[in-house]
PDB file of N, CA and C in Angstrom:
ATOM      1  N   UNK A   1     -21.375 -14.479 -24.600  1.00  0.00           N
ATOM      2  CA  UNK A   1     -21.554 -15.876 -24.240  1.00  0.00           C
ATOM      3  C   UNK A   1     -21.728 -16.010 -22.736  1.00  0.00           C
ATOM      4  N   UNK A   2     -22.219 -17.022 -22.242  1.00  0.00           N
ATOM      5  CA  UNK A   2     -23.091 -16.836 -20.704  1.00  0.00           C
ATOM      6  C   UNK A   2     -21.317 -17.775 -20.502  1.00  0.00           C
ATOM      7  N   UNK A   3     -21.427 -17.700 -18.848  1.00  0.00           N
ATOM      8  CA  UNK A   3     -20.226 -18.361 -18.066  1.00  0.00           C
ATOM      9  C   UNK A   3     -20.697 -19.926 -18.406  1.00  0.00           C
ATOM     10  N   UNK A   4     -19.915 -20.704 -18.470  1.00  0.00           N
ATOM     11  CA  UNK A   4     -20.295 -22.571 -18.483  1.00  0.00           C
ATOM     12  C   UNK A   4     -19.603 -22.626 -17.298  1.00  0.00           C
ATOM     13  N   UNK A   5     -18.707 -21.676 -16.509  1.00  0.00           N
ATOM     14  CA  UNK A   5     -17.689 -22.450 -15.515  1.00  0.00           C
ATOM     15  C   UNK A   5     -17.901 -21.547 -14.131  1.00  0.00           C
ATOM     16  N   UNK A   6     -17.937 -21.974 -13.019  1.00  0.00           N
ATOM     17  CA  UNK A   6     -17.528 -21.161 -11.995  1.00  0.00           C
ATOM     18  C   UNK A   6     -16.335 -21.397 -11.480  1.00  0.00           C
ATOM     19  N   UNK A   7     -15.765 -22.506 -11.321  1.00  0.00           N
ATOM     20  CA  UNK A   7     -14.380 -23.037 -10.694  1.00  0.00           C
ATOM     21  C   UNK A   7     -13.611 -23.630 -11.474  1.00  0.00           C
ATOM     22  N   UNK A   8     -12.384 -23.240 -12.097  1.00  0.00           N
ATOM     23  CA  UNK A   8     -11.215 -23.565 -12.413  1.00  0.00           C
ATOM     24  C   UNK A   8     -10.527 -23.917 -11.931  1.00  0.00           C
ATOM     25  N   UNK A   9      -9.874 -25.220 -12.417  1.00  0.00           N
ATOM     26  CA  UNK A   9      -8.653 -25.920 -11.621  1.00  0.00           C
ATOM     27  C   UNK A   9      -8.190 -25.981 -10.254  1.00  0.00           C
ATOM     28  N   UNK A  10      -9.555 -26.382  -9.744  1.00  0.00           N
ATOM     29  CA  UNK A  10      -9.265 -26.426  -8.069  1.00  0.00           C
ATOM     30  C   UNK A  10      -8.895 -27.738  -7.829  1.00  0.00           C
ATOM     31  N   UNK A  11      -7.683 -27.669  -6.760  1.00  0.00           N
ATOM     32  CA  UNK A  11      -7.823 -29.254  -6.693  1.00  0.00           C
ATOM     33  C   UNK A  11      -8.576 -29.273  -5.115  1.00  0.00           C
ATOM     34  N   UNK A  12      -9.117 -30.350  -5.504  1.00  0.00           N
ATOM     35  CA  UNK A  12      -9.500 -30.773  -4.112  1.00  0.00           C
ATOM     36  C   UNK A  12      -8.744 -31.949  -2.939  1.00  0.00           C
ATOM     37  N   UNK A  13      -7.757 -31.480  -2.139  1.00  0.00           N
ATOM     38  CA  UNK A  13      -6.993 -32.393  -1.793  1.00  0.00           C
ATOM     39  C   UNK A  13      -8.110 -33.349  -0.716  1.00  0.00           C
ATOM     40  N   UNK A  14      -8.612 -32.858  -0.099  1.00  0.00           N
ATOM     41  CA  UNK A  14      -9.110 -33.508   0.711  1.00  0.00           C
ATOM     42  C   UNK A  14      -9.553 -35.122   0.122  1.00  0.00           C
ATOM     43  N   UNK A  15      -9.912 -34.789  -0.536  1.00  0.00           N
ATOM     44  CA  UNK A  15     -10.533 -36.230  -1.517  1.00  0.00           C
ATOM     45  C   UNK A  15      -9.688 -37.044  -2.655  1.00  0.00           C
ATOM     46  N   UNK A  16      -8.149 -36.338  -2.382  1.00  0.00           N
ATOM     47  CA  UNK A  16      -7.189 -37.075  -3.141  1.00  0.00           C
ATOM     48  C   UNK A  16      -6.928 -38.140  -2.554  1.00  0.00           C
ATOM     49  N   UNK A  17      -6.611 -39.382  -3.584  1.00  0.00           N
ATOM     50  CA  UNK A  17      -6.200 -40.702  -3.012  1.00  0.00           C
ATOM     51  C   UNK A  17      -4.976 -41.044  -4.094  1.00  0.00           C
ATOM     52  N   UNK A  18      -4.086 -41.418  -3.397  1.00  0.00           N
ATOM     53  CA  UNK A  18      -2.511 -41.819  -4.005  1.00  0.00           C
ATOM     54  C   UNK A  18      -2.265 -43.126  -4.071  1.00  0.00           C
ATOM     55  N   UNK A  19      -2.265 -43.642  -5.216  1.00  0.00           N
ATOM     56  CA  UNK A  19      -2.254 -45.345  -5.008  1.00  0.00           C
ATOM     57  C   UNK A  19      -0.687 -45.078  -4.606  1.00  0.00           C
ATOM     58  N   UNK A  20      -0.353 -46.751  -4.228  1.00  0.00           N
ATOM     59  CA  UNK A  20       0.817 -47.157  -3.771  1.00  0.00           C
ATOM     60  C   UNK A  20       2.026 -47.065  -4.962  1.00  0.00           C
ATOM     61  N   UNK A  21       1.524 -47.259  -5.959  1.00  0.00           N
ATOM     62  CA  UNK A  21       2.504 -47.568  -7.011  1.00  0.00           C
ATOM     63  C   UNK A  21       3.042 -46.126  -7.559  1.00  0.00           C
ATOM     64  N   UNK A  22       1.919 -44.823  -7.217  1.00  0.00           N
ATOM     65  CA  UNK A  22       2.131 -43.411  -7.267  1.00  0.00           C
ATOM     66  C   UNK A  22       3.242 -43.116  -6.040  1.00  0.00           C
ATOM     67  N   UNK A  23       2.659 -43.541  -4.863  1.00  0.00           N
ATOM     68  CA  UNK A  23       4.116 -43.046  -3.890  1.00  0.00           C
ATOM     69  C   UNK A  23       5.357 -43.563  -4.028  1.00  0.00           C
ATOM     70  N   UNK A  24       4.951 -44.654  -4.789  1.00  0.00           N
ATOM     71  CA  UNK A  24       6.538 -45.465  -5.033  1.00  0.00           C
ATOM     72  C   UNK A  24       7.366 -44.575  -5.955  1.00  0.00           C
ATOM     73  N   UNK A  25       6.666 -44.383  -7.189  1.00  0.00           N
ATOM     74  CA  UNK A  25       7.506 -43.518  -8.502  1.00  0.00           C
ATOM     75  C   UNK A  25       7.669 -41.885  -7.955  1.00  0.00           C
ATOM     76  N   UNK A  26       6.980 -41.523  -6.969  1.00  0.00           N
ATOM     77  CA  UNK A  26       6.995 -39.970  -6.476  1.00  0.00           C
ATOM     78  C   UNK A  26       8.506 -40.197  -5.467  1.00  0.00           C
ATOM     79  N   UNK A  27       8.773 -41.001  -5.120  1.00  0.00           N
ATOM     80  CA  UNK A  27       9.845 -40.774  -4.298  1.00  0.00           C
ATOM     81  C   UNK A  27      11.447 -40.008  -4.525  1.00  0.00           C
ATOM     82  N   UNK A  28      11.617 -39.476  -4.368  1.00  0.00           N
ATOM     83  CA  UNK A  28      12.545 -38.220  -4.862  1.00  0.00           C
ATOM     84  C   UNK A  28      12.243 -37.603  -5.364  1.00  0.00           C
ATOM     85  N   UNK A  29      10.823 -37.104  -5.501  1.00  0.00           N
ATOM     86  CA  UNK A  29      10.480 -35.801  -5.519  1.00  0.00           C
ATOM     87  C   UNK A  29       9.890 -34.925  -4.626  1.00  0.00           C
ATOM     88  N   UNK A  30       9.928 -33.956  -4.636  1.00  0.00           N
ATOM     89  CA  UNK A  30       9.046 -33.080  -3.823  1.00  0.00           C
ATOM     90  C   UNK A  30       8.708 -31.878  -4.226  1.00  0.00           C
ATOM     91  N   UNK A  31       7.239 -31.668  -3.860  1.00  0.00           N
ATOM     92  CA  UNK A  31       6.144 -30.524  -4.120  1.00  0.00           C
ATOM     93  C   UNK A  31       6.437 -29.274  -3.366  1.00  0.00           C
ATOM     94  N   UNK A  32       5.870 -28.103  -4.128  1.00  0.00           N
ATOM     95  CA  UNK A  32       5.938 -27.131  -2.911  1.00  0.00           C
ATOM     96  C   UNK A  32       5.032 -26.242  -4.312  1.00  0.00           C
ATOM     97  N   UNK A  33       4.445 -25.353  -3.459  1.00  0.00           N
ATOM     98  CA  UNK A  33       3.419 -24.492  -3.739  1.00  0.00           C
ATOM     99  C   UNK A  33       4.707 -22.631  -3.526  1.00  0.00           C
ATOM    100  N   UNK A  34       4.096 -22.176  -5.140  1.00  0.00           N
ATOM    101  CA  UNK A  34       4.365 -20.788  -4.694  1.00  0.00           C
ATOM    102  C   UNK A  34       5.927 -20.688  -4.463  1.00  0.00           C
ATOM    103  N   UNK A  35       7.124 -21.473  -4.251  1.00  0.00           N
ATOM    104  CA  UNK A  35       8.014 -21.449  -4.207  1.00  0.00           C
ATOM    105  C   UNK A  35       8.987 -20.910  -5.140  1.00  0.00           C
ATOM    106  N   UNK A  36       8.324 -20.393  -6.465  1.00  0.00           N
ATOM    107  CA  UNK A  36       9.274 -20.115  -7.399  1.00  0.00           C
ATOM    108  C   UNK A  36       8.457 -19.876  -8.581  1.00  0.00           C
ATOM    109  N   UNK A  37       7.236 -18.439  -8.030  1.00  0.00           N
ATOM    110  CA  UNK A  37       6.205 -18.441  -9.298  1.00  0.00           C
ATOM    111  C   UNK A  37       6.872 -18.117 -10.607  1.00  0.00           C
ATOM    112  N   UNK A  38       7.663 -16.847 -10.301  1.00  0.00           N
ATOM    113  CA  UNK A  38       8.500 -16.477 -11.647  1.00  0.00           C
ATOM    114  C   UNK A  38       9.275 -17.388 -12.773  1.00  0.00           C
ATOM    115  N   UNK A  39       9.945 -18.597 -11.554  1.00  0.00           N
ATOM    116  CA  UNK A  39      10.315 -19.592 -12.542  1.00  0.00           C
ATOM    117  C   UNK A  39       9.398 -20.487 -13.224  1.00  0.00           C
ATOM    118  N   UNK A  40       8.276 -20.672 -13.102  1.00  0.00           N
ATOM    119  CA  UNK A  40       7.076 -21.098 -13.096  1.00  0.00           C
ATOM    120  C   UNK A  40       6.834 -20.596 -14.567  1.00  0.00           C
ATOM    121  N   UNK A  41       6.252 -19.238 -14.465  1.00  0.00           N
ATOM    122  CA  UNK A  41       5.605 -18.604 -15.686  1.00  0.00           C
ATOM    123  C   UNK A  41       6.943 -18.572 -16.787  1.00  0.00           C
ATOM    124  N   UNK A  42       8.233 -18.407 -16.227  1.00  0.00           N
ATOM    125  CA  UNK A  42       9.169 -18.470 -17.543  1.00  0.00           C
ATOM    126  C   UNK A  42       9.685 -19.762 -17.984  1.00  0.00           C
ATOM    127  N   UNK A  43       9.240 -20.895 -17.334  1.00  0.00           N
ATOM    128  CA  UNK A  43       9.576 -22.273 -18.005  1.00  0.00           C
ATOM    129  C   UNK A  43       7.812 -22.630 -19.275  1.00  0.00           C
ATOM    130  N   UNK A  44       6.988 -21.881 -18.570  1.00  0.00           N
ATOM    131  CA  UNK A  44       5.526 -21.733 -19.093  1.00  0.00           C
ATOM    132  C   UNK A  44       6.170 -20.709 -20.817  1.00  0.00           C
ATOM    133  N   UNK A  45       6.512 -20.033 -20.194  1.00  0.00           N
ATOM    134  CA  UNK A  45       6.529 -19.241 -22.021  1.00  0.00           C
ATOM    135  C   UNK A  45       8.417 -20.283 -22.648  1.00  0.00           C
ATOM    136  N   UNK A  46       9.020 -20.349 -21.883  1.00  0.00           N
ATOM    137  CA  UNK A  46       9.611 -21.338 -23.201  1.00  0.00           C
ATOM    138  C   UNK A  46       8.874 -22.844 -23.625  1.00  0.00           C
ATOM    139  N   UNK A  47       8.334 -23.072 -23.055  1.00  0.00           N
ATOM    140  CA  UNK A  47       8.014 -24.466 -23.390  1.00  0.00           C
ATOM    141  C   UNK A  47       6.224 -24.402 -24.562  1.00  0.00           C
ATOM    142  N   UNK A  48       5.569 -23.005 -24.336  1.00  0.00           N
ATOM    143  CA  UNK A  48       4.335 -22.395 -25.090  1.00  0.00           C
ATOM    144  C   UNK A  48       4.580 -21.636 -25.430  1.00  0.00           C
ATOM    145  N   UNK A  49       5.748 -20.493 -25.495  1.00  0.00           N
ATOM    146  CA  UNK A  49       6.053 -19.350 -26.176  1.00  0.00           C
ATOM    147  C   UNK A  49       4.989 -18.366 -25.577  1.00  0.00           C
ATOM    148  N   UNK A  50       5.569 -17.298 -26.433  1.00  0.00           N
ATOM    149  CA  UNK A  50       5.183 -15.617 -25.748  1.00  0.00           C
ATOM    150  C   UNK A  50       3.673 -15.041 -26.327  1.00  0.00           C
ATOM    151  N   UNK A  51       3.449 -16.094 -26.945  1.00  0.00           N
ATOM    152  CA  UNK A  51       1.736 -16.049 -27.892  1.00  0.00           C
ATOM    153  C   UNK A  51       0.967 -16.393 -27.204  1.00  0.00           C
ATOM    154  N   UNK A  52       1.418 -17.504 -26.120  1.00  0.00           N
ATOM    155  CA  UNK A  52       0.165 -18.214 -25.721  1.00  0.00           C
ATOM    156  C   UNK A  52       0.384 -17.598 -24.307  1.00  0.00           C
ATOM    157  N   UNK A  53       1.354 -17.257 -23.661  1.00  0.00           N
ATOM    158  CA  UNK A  53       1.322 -16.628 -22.395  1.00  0.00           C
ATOM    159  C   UNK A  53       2.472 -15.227 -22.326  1.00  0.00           C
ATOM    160  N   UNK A  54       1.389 -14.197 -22.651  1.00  0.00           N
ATOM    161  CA  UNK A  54       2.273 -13.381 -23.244  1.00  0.00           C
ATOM    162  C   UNK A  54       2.342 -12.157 -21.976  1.00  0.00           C
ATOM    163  N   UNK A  55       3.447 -11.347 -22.320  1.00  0.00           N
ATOM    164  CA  UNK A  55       3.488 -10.431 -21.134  1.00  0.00           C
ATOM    165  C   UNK A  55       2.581  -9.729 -20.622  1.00  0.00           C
ATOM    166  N   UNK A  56       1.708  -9.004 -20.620  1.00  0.00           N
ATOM    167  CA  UNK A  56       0.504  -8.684 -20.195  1.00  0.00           C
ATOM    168  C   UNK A  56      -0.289  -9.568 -19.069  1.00  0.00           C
ATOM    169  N   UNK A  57      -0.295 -11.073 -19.226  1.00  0.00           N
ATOM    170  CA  UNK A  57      -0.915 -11.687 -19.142  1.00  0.00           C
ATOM    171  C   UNK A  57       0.191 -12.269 -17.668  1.00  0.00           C
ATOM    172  N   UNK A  58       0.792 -12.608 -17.333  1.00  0.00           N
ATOM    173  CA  UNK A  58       2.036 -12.865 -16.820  1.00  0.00           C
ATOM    174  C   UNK A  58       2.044 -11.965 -15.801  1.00  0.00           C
ATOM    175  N   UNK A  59       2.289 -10.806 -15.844  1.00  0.00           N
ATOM    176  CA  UNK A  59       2.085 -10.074 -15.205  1.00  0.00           C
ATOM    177  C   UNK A  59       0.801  -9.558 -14.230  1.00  0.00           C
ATOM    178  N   UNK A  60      -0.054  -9.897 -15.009  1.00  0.00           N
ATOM    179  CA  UNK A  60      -1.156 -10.127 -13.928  1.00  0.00           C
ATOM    180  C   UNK A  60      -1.462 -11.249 -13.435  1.00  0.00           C
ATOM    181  N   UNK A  61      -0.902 -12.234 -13.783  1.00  0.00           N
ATOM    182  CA  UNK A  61      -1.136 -13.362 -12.937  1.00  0.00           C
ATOM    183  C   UNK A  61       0.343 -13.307 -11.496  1.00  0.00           C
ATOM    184  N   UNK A  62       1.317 -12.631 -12.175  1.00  0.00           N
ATOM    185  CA  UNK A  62       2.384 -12.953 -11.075  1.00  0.00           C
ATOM    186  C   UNK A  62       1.798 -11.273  -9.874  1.00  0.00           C
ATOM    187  N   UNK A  63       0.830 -10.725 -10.411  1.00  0.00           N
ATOM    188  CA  UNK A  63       0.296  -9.634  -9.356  1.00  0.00           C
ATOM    189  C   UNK A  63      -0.770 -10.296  -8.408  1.00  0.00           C
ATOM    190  N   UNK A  64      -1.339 -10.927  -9.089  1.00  0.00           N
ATOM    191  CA  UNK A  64      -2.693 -11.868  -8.392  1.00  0.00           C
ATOM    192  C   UNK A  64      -1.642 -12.773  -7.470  1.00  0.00           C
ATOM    193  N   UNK A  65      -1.048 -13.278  -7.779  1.00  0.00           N
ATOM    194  CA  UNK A  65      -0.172 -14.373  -6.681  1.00  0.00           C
ATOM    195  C   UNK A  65       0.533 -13.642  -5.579  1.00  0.00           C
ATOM    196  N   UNK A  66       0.678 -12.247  -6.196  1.00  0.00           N
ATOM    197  CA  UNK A  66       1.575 -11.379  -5.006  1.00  0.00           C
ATOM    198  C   UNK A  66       0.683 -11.301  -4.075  1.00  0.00           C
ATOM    199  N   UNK A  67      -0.609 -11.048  -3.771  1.00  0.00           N
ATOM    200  CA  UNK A  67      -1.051 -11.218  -2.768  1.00  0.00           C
ATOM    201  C   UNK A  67      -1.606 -11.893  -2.196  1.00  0.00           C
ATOM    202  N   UNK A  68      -1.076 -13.321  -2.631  1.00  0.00           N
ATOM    203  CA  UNK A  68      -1.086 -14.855  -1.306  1.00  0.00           C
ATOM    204  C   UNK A  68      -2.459 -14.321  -1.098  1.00  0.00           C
ATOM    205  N   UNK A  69      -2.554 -15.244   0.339  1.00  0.00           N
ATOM    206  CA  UNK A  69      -3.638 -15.080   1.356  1.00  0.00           C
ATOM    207  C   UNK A  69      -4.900 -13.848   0.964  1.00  0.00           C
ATOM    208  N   UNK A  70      -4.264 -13.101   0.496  1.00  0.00           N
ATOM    209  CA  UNK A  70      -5.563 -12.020   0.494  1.00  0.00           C
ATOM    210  C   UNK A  70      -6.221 -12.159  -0.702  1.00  0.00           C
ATOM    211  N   UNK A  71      -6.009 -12.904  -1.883  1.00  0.00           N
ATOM    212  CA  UNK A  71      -6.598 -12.768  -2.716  1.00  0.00           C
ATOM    213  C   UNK A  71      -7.108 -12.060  -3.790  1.00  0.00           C
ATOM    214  N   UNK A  72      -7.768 -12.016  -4.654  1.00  0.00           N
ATOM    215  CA  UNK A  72      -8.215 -11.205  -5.775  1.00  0.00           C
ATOM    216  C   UNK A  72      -9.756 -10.968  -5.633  1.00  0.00           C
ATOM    217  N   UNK A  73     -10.512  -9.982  -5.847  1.00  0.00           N
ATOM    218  CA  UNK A  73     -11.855 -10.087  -6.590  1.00  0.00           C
ATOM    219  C   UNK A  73     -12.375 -10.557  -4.862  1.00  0.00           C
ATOM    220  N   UNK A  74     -12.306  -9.511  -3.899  1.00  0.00           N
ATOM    221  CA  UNK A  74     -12.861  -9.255  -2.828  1.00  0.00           C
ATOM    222  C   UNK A  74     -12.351 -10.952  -1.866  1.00  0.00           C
ATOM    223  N   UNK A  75     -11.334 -11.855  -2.376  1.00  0.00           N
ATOM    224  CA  UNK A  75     -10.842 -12.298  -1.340  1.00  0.00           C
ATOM    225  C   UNK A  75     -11.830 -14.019  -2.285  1.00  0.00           C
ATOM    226  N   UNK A  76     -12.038 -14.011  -3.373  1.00  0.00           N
ATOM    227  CA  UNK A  76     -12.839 -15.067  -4.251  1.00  0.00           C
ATOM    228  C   UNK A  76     -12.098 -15.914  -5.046  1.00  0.00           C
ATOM    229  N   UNK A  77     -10.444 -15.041  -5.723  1.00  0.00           N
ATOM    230  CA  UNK A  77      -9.461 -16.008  -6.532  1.00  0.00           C
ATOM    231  C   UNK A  77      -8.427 -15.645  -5.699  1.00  0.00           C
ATOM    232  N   UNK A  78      -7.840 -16.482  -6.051  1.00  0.00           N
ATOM    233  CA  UNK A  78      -6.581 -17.127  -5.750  1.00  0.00           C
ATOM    234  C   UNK A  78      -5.693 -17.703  -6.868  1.00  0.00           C
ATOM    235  N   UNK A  79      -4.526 -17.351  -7.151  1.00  0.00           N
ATOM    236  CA  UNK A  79      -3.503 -18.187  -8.161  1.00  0.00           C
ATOM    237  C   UNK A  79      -2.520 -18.547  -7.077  1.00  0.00           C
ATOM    238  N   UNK A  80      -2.283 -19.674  -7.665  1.00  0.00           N
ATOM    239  CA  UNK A  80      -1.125 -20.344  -6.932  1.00  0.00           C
ATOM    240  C   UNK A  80      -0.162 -20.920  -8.238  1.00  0.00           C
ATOM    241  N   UNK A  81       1.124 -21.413  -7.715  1.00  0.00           N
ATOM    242  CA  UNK A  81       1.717 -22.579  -8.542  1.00  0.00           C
ATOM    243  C   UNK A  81       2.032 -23.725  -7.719  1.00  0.00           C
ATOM    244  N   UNK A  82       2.655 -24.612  -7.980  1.00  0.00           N
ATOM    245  CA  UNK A  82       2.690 -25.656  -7.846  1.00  0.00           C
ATOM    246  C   UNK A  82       3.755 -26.175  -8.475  1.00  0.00           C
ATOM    247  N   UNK A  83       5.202 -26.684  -7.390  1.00  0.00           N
ATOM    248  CA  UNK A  83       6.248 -27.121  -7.915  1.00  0.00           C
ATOM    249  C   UNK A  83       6.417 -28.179  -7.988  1.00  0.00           C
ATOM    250  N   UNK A  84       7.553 -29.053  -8.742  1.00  0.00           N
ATOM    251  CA  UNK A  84       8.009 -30.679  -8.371  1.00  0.00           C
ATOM    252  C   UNK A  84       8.843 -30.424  -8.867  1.00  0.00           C
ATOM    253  N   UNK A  85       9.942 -31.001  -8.193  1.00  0.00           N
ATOM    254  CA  UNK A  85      10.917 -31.012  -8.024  1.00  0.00           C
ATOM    255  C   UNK A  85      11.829 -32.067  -7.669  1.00  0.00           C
ATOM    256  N   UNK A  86      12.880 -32.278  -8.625  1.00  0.00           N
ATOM    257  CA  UNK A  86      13.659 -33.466  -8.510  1.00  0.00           C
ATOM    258  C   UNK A  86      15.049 -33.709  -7.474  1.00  0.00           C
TER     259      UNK A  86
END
C-alpha cells in the first residue's frame, strides 16, 4: 500500500489559539513534555492493554525518545510525550 501520510501528530504550536474559557478550566494544571515517558507508556498499556501497545513496541518507542534532540531516521522523527498534570 503507497504512504497516505507524511506527518503524524505534529502539533503545531505556533498557530495554537486558547480561548479564554480554555485558560480558565486549565488552571491547576500543568504541561510538561518528556517528563515521565515511562509513566506515560505504562498508564498507555493499562488503560489499552498489552495487545494494543505491546512490549516490543514500547520499547522502541521509549529508545526513539532516548535520544531527545538527536532524533531518529537521520535526525527526521522525533517522539515525544506530553504530560498534564494536576
Amino acid at each position: 500500500l503507497p504512504k497516505l501520510h507524511r506527518v503524524r501528530s505534529v502539533l503545531d504550536l505556533a498557530h495554537l489559539q486558547v480561548s479564554k474559557t480554555a485558560r480558565r478550566l486549565a488552571k491547576g494544571f500543568r504541561l510538561s513534555m518528556d517528563a515521565d515517558f515511562a509513566r506515560v507508556c505504562d498508564r498507555i498499556v493499562q488503560q489499552h492493554g498489552e495487545n494494543w501497545f505491546y512490549k516490543p513496541l514500547v520499547a522502541a518507542f521509549t529508545a526513539m525518545n532516548a535520544r531527545g534532540s538527536r532524533g531518529c531516521a537521520d535526525g527526521r522523527v522525533f517522539l515525544h510525550s506530553f504530560e498534564l498534570w494536576a
